[in-house]
PDB file of N, CA and C in Angstrom:
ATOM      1  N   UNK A   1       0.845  -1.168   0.000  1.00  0.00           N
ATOM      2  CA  UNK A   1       0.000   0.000   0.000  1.00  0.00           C
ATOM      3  C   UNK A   1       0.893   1.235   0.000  1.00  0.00           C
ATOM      4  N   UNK A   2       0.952   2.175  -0.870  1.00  0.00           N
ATOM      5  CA  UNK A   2       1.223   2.993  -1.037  1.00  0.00           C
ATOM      6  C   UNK A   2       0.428   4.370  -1.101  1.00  0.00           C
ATOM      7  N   UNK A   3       1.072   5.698  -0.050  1.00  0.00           N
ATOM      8  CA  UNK A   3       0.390   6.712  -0.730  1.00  0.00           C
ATOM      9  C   UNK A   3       1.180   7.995  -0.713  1.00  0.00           C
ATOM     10  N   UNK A   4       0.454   8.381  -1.960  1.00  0.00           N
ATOM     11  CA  UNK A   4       0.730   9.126  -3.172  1.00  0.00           C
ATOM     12  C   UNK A   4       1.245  10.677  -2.213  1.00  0.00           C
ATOM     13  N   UNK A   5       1.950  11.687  -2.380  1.00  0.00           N
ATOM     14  CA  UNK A   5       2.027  12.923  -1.709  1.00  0.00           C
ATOM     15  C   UNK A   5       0.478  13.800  -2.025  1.00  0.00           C
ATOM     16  N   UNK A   6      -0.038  13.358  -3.204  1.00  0.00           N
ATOM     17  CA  UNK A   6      -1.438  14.256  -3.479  1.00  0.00           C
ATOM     18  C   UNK A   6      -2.122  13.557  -2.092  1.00  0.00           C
ATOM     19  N   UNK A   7      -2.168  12.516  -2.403  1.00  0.00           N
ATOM     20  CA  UNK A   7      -3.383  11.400  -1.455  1.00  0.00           C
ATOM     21  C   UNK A   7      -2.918  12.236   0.389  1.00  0.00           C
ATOM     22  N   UNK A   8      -1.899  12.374   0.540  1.00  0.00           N
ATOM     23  CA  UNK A   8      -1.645  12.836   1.667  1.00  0.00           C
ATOM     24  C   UNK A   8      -1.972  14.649   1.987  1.00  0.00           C
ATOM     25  N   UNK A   9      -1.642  14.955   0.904  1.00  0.00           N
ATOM     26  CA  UNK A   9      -2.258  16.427   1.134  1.00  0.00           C
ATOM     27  C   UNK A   9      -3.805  16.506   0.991  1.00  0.00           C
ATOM     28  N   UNK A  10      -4.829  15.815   0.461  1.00  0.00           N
ATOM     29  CA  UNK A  10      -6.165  15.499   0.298  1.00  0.00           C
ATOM     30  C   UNK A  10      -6.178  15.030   1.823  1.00  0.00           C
ATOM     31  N   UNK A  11      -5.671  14.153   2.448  1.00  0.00           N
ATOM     32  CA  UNK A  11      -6.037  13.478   3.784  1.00  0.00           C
ATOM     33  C   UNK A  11      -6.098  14.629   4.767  1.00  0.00           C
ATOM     34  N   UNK A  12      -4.819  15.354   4.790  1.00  0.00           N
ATOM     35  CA  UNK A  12      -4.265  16.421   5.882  1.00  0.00           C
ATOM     36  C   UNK A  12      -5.162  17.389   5.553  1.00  0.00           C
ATOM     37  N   UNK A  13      -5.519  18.083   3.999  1.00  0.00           N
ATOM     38  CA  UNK A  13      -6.884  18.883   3.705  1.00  0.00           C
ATOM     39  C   UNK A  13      -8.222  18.992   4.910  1.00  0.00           C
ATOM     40  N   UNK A  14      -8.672  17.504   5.013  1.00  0.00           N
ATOM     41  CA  UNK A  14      -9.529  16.757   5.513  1.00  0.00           C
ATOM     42  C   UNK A  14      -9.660  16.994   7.055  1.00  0.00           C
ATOM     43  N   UNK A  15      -8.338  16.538   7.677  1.00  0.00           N
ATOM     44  CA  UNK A  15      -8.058  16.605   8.814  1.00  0.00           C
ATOM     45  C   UNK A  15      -7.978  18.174   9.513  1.00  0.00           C
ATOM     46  N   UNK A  16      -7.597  19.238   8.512  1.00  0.00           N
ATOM     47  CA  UNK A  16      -7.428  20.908   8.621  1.00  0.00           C
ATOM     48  C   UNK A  16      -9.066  20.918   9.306  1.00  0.00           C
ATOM     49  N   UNK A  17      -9.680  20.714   7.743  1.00  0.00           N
ATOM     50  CA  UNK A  17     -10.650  21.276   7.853  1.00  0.00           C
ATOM     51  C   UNK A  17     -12.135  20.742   8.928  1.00  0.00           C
ATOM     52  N   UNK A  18     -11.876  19.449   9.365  1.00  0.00           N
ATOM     53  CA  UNK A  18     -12.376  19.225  10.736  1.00  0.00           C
ATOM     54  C   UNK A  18     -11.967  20.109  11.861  1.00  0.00           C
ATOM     55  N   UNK A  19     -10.775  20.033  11.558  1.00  0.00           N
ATOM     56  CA  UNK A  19     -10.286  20.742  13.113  1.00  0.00           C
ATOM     57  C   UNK A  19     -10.511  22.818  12.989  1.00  0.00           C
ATOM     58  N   UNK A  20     -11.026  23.251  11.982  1.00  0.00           N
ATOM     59  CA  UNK A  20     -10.820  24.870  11.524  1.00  0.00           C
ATOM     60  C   UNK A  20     -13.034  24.582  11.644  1.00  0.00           C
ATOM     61  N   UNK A  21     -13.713  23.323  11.345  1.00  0.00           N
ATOM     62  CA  UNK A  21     -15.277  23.771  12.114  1.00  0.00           C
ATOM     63  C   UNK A  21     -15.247  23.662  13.598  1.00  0.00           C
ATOM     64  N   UNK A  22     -14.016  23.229  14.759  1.00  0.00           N
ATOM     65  CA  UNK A  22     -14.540  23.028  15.498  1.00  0.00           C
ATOM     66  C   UNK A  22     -14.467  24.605  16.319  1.00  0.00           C
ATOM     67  N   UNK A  23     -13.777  25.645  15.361  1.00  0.00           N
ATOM     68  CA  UNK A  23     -13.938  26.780  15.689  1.00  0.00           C
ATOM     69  C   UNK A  23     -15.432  27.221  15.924  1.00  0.00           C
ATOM     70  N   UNK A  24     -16.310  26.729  15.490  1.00  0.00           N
ATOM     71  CA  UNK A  24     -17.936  27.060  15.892  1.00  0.00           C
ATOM     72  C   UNK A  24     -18.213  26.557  17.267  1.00  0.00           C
ATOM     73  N   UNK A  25     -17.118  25.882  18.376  1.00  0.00           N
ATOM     74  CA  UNK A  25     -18.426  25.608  19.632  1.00  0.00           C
ATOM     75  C   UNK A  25     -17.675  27.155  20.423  1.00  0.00           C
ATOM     76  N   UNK A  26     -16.832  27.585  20.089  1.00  0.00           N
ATOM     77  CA  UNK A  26     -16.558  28.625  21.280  1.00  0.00           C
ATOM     78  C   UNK A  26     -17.864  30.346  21.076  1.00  0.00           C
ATOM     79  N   UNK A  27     -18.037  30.374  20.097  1.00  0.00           N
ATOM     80  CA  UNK A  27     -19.403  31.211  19.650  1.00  0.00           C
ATOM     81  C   UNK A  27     -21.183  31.034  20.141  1.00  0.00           C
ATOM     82  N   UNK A  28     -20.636  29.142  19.689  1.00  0.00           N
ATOM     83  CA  UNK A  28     -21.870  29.198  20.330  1.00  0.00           C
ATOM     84  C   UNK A  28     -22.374  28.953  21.869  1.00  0.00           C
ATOM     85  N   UNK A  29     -21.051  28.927  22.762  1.00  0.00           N
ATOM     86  CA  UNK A  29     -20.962  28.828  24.304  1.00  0.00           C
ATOM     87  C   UNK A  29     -21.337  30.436  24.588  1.00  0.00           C
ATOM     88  N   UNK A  30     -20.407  31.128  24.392  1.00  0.00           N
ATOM     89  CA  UNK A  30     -20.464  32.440  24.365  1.00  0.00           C
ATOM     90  C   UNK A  30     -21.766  33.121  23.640  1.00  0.00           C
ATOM     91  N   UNK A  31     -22.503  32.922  22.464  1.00  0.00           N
ATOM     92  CA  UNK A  31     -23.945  33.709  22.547  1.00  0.00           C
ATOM     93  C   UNK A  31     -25.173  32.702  23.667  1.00  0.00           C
ATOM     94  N   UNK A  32     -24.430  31.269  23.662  1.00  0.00           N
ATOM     95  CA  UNK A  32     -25.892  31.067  25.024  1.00  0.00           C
ATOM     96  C   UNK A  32     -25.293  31.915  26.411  1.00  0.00           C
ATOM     97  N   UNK A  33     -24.230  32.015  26.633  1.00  0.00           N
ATOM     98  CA  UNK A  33     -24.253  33.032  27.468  1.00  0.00           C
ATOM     99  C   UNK A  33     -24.752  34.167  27.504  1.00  0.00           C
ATOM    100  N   UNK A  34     -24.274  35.032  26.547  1.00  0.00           N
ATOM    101  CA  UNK A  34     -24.833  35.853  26.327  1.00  0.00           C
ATOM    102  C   UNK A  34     -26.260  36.428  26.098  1.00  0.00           C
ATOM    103  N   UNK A  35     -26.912  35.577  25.642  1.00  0.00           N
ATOM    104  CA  UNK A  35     -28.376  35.481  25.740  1.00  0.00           C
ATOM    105  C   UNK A  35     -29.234  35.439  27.128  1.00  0.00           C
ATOM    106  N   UNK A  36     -28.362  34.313  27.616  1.00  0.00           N
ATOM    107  CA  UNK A  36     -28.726  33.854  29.262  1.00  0.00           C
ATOM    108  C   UNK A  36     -28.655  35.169  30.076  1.00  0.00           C
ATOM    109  N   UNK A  37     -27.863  36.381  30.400  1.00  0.00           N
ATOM    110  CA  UNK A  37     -27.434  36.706  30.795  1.00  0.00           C
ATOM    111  C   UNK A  37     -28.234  38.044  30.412  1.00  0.00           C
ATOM    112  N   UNK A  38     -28.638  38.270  29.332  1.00  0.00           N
ATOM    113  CA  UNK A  38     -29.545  39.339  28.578  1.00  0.00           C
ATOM    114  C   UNK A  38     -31.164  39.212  29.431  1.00  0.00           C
ATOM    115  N   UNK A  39     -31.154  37.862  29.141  1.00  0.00           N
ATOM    116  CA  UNK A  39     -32.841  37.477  29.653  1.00  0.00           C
ATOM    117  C   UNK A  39     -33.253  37.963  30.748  1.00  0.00           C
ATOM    118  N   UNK A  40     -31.677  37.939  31.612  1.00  0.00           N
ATOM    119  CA  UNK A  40     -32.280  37.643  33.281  1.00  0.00           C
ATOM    120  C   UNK A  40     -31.899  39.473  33.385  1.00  0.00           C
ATOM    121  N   UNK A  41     -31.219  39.980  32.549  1.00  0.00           N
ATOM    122  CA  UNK A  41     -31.418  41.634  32.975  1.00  0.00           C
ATOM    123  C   UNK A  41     -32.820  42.294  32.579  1.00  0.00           C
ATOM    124  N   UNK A  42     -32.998  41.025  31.305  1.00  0.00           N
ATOM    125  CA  UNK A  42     -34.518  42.189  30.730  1.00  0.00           C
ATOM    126  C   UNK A  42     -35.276  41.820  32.137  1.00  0.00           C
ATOM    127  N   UNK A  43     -35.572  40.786  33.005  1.00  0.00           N
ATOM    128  CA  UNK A  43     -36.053  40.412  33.774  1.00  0.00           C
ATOM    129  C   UNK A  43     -36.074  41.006  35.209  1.00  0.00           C
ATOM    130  N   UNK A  44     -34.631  41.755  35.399  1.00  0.00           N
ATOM    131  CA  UNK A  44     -34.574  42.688  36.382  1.00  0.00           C
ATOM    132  C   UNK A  44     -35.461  44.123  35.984  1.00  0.00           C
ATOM    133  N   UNK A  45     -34.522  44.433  34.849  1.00  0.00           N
ATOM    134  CA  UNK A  45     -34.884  45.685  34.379  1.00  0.00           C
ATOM    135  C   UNK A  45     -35.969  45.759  33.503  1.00  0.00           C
ATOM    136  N   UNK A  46     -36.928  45.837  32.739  1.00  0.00           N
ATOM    137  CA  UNK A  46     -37.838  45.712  31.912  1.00  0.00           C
ATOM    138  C   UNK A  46     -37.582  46.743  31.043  1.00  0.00           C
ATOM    139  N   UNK A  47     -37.377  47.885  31.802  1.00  0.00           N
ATOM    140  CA  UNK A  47     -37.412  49.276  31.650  1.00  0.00           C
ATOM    141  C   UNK A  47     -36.339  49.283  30.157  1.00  0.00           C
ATOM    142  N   UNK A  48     -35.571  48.704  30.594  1.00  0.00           N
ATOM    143  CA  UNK A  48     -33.850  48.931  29.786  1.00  0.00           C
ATOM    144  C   UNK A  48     -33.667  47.217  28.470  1.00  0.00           C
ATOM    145  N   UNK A  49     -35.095  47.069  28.440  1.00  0.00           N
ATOM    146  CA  UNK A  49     -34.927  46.235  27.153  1.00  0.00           C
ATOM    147  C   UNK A  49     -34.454  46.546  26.167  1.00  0.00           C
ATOM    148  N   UNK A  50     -34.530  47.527  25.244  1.00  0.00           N
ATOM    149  CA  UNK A  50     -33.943  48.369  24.171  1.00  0.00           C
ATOM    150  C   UNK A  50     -32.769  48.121  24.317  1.00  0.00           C
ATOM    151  N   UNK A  51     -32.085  48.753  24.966  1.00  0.00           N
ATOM    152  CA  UNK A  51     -30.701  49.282  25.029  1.00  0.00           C
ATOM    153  C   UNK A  51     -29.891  47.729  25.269  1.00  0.00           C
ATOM    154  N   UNK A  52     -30.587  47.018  26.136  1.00  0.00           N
ATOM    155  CA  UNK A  52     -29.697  45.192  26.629  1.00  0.00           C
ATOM    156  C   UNK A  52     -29.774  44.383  25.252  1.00  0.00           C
ATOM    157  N   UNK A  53     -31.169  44.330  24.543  1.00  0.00           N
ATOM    158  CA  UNK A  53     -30.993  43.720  23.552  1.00  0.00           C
ATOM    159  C   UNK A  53     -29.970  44.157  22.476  1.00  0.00           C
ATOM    160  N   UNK A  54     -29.981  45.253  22.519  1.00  0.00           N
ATOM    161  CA  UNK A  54     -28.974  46.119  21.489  1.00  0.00           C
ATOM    162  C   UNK A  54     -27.418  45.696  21.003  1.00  0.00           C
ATOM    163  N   UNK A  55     -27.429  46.168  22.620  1.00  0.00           N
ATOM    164  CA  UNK A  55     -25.683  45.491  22.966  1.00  0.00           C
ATOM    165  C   UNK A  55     -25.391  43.829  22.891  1.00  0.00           C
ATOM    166  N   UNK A  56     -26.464  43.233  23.369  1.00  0.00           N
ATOM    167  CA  UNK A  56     -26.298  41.344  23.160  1.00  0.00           C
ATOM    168  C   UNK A  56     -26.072  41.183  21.970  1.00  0.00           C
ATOM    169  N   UNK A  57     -27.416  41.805  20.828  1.00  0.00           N
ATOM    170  CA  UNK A  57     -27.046  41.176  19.420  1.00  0.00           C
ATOM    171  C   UNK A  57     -25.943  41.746  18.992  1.00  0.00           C
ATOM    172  N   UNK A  58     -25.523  42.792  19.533  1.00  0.00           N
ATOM    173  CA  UNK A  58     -24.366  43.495  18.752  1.00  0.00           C
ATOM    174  C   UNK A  58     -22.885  42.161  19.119  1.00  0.00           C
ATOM    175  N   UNK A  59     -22.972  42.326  20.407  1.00  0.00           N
ATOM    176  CA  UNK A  59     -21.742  41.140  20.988  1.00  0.00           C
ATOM    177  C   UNK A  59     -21.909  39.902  20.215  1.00  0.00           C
ATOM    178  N   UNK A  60     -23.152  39.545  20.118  1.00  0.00           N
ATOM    179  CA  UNK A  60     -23.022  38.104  19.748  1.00  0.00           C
ATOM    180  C   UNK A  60     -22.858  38.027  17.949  1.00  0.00           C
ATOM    181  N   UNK A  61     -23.111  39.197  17.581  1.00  0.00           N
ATOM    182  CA  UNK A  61     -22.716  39.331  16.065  1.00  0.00           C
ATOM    183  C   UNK A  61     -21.035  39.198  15.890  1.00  0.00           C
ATOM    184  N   UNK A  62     -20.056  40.353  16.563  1.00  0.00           N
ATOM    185  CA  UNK A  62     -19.290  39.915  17.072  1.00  0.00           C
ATOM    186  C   UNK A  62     -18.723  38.347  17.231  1.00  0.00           C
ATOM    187  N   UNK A  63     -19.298  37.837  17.894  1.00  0.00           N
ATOM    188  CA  UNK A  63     -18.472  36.552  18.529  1.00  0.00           C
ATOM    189  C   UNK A  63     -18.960  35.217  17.536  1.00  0.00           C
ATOM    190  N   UNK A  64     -19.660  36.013  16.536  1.00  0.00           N
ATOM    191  CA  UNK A  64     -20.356  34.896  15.127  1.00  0.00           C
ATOM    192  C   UNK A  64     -18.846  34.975  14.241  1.00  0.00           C
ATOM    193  N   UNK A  65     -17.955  35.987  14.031  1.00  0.00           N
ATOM    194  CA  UNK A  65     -17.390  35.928  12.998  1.00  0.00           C
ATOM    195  C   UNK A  65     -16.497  35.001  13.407  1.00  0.00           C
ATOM    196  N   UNK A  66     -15.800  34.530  14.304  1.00  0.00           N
ATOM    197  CA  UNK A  66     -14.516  33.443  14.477  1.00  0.00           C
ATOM    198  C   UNK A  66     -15.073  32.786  13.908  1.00  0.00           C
ATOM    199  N   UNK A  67     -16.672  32.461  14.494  1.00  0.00           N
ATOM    200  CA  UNK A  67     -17.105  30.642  13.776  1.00  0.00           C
ATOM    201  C   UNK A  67     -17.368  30.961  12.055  1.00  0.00           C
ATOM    202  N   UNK A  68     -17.687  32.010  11.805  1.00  0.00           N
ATOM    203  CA  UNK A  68     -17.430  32.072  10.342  1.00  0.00           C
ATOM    204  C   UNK A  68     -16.465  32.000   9.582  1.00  0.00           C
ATOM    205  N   UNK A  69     -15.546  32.585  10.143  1.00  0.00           N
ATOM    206  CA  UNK A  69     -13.847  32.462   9.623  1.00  0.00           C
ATOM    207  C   UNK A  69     -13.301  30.798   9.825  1.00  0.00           C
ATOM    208  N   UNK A  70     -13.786  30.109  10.829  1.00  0.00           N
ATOM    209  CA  UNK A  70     -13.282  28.483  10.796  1.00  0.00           C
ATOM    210  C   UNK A  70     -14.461  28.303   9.653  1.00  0.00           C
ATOM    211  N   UNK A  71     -15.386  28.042   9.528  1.00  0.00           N
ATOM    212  CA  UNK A  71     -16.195  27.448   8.298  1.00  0.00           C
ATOM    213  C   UNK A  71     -15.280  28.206   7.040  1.00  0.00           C
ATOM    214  N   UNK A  72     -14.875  29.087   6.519  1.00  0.00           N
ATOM    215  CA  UNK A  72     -14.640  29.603   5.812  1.00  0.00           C
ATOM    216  C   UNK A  72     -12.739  28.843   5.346  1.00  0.00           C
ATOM    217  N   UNK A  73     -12.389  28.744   6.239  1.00  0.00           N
ATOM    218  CA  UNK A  73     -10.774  27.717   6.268  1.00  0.00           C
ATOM    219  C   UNK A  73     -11.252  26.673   5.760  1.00  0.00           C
ATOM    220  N   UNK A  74     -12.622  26.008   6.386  1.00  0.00           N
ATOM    221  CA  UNK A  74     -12.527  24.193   6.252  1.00  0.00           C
ATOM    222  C   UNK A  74     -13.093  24.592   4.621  1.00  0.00           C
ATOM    223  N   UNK A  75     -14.010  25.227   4.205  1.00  0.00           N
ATOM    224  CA  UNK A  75     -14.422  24.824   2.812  1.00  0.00           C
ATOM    225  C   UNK A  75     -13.652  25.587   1.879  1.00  0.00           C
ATOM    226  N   UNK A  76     -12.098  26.463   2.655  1.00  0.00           N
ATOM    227  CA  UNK A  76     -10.992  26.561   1.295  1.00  0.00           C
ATOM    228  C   UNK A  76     -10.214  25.013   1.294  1.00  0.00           C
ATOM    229  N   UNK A  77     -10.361  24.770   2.529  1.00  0.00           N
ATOM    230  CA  UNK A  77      -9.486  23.298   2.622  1.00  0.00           C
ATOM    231  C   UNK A  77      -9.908  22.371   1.736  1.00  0.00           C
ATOM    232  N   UNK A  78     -10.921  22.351   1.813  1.00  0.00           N
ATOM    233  CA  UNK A  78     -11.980  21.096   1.009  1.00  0.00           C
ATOM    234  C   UNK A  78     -12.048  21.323  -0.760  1.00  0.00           C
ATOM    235  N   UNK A  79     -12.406  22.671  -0.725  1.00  0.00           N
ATOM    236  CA  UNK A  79     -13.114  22.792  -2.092  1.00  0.00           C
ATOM    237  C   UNK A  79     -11.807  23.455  -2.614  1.00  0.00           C
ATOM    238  N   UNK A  80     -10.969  24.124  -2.645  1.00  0.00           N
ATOM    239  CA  UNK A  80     -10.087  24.859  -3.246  1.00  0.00           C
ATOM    240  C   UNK A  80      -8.863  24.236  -3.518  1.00  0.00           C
ATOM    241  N   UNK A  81      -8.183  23.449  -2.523  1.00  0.00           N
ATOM    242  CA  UNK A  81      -6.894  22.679  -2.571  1.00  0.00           C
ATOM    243  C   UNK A  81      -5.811  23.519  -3.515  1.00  0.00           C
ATOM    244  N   UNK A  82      -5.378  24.326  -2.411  1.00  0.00           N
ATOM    245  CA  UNK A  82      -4.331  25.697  -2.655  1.00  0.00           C
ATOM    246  C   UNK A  82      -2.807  24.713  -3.313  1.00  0.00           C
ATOM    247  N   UNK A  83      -2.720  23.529  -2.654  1.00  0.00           N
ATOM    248  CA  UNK A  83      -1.804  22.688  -2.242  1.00  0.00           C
ATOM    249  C   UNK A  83      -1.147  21.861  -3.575  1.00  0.00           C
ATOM    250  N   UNK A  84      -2.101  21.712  -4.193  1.00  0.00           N
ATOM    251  CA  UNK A  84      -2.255  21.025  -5.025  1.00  0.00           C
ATOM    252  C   UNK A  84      -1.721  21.433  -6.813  1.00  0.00           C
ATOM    253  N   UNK A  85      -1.051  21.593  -7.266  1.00  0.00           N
ATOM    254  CA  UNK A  85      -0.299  22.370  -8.297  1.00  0.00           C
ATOM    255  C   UNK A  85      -0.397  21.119  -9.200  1.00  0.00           C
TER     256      UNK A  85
END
C-alpha cells in the first residue's frame, strides 16, 4: 500500500478542515451566554430592554465571525486545494 504525496495532502486537507469547524463551539458557548445573561437583565430591568438587547445582538454578532472564519478555512481546505499544483 502505497500513498501518493497528493493522497496525503487530500487526507491532511480533511483533517485541517475538521479541526478549523470546530472553531464554531466557542461562539456558540459564548452567545448562550450571552443570551442567558440578557434574559435575566430584561427580567430585572424591563425598563432597559432596548438598550440590553442592542448590545447582546451586537456582541453576539461579534463573537459569530470566528465561527465564520473556521467554516470559511474548512471549505478553502476542502473545495479549493491551494496545495495542489
Amino acid at each position: 500500500m502505497s500513498i501518493s504525496g497528493e493522497d496525503l495532502i487530500l487526507a491532511c486537507s480533511a483533517i485541517g478542515a475538521g479541526l478549523a469547524v470546530i472553531a464554531g463551539i466557542g461562539p456558540g458557548i459564548g452567545q448562550g451566554i450571552a443570551a442567558g445573561y440578557g434574559a435575566s437583565a430584561v427580567g430585572r430591568n424591563p425598563g432597559a430592554q432596548g438598550k440590553i438587547m442592542s448590545t447582546m445582538l451586537l456582541g453576539q454578532a461579534v463573537a459569530e465571525t470566528t465561527g465564520l472564519y473556521g467554516l470559511l478555512v474548512a471549505m478553502l481546505l476542502l473545495f479549493v486545494k491551494p496545495l495542489l499544483g
